[in-house]
N, C-alpha and C. Protein backbone atom coordinates (compact mmCIF):
# COMPACT_ATOMS: atom_id res chain seq x y z
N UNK A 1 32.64 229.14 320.90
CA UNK A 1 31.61 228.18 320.57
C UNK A 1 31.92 227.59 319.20
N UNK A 2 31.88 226.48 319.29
CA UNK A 2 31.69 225.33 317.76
C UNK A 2 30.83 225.30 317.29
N UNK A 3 30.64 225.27 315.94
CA UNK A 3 29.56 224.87 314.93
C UNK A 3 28.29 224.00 315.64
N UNK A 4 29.33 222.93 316.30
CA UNK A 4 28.14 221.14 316.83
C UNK A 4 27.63 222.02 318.30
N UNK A 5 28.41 223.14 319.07
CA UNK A 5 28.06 223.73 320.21
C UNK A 5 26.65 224.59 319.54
N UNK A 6 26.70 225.05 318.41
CA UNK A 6 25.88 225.94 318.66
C UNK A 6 24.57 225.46 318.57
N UNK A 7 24.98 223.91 317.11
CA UNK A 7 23.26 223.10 316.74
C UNK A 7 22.99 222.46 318.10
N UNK A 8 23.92 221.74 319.11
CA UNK A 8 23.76 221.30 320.57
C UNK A 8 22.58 222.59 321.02
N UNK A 9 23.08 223.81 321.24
CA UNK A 9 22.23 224.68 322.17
C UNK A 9 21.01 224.87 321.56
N UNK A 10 21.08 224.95 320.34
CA UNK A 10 19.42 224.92 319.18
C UNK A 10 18.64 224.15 320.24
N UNK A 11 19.23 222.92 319.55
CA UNK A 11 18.15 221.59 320.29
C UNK A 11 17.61 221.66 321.22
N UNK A 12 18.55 221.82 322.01
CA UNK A 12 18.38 222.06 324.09
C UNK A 12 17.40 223.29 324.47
N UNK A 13 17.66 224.55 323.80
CA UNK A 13 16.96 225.82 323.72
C UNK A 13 15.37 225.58 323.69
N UNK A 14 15.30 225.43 322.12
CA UNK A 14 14.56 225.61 321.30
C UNK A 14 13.37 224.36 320.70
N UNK A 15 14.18 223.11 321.16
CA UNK A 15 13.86 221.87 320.35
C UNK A 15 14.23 221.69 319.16
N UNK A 16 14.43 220.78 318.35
CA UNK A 16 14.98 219.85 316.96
C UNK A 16 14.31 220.92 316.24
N UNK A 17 13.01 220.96 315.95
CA UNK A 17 12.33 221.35 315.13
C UNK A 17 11.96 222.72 314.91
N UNK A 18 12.02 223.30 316.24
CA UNK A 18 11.50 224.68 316.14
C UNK A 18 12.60 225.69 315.70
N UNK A 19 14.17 224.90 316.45
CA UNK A 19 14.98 225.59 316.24
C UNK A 19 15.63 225.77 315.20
N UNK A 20 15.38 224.21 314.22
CA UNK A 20 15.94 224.63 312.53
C UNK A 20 15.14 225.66 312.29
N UNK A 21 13.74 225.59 312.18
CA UNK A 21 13.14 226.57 311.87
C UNK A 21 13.73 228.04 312.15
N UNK A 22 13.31 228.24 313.02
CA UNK A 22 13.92 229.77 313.74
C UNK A 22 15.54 229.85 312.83
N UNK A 23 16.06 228.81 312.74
CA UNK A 23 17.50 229.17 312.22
C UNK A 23 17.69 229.22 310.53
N UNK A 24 16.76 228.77 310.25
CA UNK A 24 17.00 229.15 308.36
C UNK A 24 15.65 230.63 308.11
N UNK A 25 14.90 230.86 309.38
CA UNK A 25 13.45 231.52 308.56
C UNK A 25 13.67 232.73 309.51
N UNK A 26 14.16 232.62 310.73
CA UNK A 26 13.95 234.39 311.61
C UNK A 26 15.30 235.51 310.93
N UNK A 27 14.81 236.62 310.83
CA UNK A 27 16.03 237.66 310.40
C UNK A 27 16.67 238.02 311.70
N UNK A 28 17.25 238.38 311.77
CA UNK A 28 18.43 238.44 312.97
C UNK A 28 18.87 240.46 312.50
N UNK A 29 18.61 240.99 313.09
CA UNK A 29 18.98 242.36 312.23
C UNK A 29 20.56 242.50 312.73
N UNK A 30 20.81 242.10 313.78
CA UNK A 30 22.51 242.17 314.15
C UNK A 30 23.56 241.44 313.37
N UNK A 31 22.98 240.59 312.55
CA UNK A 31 23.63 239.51 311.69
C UNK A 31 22.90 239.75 310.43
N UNK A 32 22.48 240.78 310.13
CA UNK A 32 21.62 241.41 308.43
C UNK A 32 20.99 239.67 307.82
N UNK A 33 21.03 239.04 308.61
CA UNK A 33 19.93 238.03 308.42
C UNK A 33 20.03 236.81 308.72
N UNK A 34 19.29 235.80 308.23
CA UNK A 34 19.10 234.68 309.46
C UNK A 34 20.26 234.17 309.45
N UNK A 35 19.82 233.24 310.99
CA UNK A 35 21.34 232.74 312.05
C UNK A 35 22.31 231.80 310.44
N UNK A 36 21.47 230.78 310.04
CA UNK A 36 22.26 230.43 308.75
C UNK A 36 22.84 231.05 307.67
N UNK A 37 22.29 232.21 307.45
CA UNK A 37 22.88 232.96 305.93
C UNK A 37 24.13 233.36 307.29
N UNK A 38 23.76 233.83 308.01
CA UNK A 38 25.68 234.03 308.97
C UNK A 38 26.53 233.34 309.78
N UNK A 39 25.80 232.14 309.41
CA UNK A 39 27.14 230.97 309.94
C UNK A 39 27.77 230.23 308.49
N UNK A 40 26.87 230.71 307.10
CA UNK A 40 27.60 230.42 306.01
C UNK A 40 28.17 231.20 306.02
N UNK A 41 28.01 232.83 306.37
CA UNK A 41 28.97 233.73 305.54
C UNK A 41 30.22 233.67 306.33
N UNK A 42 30.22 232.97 307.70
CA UNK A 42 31.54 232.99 308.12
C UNK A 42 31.39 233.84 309.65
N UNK A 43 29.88 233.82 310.15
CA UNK A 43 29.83 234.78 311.80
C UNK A 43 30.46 233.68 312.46
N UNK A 44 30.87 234.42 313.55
CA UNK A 44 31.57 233.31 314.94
C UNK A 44 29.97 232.44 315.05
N UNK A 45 30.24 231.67 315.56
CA UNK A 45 28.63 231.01 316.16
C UNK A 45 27.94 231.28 317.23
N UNK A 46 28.83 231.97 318.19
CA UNK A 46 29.07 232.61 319.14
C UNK A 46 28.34 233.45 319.33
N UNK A 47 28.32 235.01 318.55
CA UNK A 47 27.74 235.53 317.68
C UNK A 47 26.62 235.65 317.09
N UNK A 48 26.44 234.87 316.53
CA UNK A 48 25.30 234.16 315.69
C UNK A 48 23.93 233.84 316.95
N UNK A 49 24.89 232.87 318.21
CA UNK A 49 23.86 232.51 319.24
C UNK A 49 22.99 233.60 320.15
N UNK A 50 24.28 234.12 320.22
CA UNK A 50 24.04 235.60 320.82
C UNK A 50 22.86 236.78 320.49
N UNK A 51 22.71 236.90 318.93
CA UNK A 51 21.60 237.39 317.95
C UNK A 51 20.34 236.77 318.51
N UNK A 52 20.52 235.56 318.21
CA UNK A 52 19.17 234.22 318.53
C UNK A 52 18.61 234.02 319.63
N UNK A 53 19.70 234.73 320.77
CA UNK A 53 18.58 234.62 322.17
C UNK A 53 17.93 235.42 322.23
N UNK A 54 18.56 236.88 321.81
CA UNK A 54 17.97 238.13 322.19
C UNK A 54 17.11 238.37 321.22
N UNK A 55 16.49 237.96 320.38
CA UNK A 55 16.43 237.76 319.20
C UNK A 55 14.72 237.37 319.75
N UNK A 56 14.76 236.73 320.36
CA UNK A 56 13.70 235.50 320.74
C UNK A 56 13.15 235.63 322.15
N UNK A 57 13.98 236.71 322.74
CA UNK A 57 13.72 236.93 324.03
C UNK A 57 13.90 235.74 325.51
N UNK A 58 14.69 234.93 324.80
CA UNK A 58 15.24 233.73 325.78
C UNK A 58 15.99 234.60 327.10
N UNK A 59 16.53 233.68 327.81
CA UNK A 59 16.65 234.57 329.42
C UNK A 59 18.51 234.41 329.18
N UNK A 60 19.06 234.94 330.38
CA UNK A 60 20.50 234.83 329.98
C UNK A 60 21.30 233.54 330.30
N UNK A 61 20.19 232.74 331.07
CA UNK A 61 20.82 231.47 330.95
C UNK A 61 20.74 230.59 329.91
N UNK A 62 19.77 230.56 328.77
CA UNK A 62 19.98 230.22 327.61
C UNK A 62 21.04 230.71 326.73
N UNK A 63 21.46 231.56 326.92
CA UNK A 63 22.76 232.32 326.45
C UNK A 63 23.86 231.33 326.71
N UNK A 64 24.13 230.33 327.99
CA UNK A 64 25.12 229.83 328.31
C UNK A 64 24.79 228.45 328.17
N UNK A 65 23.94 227.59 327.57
CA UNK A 65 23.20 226.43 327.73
C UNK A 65 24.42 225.74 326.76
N UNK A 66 25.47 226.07 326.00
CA UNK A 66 26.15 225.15 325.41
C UNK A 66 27.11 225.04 326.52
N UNK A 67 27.71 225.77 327.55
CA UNK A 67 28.51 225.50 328.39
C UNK A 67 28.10 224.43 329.79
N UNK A 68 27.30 224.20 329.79
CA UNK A 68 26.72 223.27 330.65
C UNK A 68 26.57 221.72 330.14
N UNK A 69 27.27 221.06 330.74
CA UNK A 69 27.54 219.55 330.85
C UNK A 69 26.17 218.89 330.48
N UNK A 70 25.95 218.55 328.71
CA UNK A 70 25.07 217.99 328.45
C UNK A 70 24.30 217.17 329.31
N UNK A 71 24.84 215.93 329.89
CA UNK A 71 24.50 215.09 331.12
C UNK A 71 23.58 215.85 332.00
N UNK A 72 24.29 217.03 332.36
CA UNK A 72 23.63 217.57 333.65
C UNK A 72 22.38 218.37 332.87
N UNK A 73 22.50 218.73 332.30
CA UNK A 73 21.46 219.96 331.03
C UNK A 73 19.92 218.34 331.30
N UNK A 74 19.87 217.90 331.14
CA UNK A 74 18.59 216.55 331.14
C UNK A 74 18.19 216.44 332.48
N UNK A 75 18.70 216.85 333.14
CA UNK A 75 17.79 216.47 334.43
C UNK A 75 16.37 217.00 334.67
């Protein structure tokens, strides 16, 4: 996963707004803290996304929502 893959799955997930939120303000205990303090310090994003579903209790297809053909993701 890419950096733009992971803010892509935020959006799609979570929404614009909720998901910055959740990403500078929730602690992540698998990542000793939020999804941003560990995509500065250098976590895969991957990683990072991974923390944030389970994190939030999202299902396991949100887990894969950056691999799905934006286009098709809107229907």
């Amino acid at each position: 996963m890419k950096r733009s893959e992971f803010w892509d799955a935020v959006d799609a997930v979570y929404g614009p707004s909720l998901g910055r939120s959740l990403v500078v303000d929730l602690y992540l205990p698998s990542c000793l803290g939020t999804a941003q303090e560990a995509l500065d310090r250098g976590a895969e994003p991957d990683e990072v996304w991974a923390a944030l579903i389970e994190e939030t209790g999202q299902s396991e297809d949100a887990r894969w929502v950056h691999r799905i053909d934006p286009k098709k993701r809107r229907r």
